[in-house]
C-alpha atoms as a PDB file:
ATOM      1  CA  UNK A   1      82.527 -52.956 -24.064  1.00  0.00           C
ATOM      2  CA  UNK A   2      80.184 -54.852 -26.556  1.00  0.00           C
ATOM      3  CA  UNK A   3      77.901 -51.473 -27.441  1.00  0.00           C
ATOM      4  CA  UNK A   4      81.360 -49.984 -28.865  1.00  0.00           C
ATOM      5  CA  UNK A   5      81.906 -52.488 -30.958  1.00  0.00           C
ATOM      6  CA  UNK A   6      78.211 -52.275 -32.539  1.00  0.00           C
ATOM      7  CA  UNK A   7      77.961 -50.376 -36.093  1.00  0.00           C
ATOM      8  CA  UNK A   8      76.354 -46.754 -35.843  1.00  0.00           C
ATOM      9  CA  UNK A   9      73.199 -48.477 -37.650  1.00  0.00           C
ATOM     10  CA  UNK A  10      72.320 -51.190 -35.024  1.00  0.00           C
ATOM     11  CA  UNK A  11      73.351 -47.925 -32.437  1.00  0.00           C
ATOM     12  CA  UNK A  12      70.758 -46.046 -34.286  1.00  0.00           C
ATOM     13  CA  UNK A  13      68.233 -48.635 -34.332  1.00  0.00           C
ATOM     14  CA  UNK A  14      68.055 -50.113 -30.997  1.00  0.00           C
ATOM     15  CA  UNK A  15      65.871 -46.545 -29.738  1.00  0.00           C
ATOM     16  CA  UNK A  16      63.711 -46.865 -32.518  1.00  0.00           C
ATOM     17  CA  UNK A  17      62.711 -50.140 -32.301  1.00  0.00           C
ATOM     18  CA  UNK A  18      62.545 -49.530 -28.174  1.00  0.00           C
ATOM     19  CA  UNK A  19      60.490 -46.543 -29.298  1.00  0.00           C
ATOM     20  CA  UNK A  20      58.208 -48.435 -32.107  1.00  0.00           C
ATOM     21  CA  UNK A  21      57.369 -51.182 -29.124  1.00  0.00           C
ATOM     22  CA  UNK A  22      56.451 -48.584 -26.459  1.00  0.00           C
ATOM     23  CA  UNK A  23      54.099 -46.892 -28.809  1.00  0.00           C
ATOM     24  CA  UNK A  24      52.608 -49.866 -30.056  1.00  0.00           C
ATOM     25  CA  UNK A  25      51.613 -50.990 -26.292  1.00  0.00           C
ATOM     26  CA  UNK A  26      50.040 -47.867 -25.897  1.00  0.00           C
ATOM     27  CA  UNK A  27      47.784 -48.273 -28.785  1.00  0.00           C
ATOM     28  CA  UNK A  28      47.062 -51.806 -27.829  1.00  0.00           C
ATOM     29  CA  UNK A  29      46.470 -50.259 -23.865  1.00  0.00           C
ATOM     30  CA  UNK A  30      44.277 -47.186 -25.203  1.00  0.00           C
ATOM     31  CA  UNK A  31      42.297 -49.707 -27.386  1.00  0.00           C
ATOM     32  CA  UNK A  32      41.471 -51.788 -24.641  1.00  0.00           C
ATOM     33  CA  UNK A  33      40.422 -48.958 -22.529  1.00  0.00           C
ATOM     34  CA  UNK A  34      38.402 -47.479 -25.309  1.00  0.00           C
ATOM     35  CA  UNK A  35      36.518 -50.888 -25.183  1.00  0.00           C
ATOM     36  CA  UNK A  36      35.654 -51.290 -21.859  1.00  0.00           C
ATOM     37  CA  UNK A  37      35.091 -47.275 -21.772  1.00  0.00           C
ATOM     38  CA  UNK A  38      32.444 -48.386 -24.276  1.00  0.00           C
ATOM     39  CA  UNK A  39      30.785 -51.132 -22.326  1.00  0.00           C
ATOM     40  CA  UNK A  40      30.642 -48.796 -19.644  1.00  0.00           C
ATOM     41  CA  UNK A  41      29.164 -45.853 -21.381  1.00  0.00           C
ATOM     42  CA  UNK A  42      26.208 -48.433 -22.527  1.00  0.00           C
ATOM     43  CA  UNK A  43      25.626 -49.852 -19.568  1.00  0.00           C
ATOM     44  CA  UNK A  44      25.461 -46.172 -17.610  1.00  0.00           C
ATOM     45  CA  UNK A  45      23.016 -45.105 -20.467  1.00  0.00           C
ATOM     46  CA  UNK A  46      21.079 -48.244 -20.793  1.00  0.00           C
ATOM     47  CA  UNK A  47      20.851 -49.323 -17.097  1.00  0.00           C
ATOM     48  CA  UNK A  48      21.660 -46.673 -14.608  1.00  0.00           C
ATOM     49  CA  UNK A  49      20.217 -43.395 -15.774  1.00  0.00           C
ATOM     50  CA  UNK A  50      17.308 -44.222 -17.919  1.00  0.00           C
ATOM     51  CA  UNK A  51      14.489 -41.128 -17.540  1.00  0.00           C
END
């Protein structure tokens, strides 16, 4: 097989790179919720609930 033949480093690396881009789309994905959690929060102060 082909992954036998790989060196223990590039064995090594392949879950941490796998692991550095699933974390990375995370914080991308929670950044662009935190946005539009924002928006949201203004416009349920601002527009819907005003007393």
């Amino acid at each position: 097989m082909w992954f036998n033949s790989l060196s223990l480093r590039i064995k090594v690396m392949i879950p941490v790179i796998l692991m550095a881009i699933i974390f990375g789309g995370l914080v991308i994905y929670n950044a662009l919720l935190f946005g539009k959690q924002a928006t949201i929060n203004e416009q349920l102060n601002d527009e819907i609930q005003p007393v």
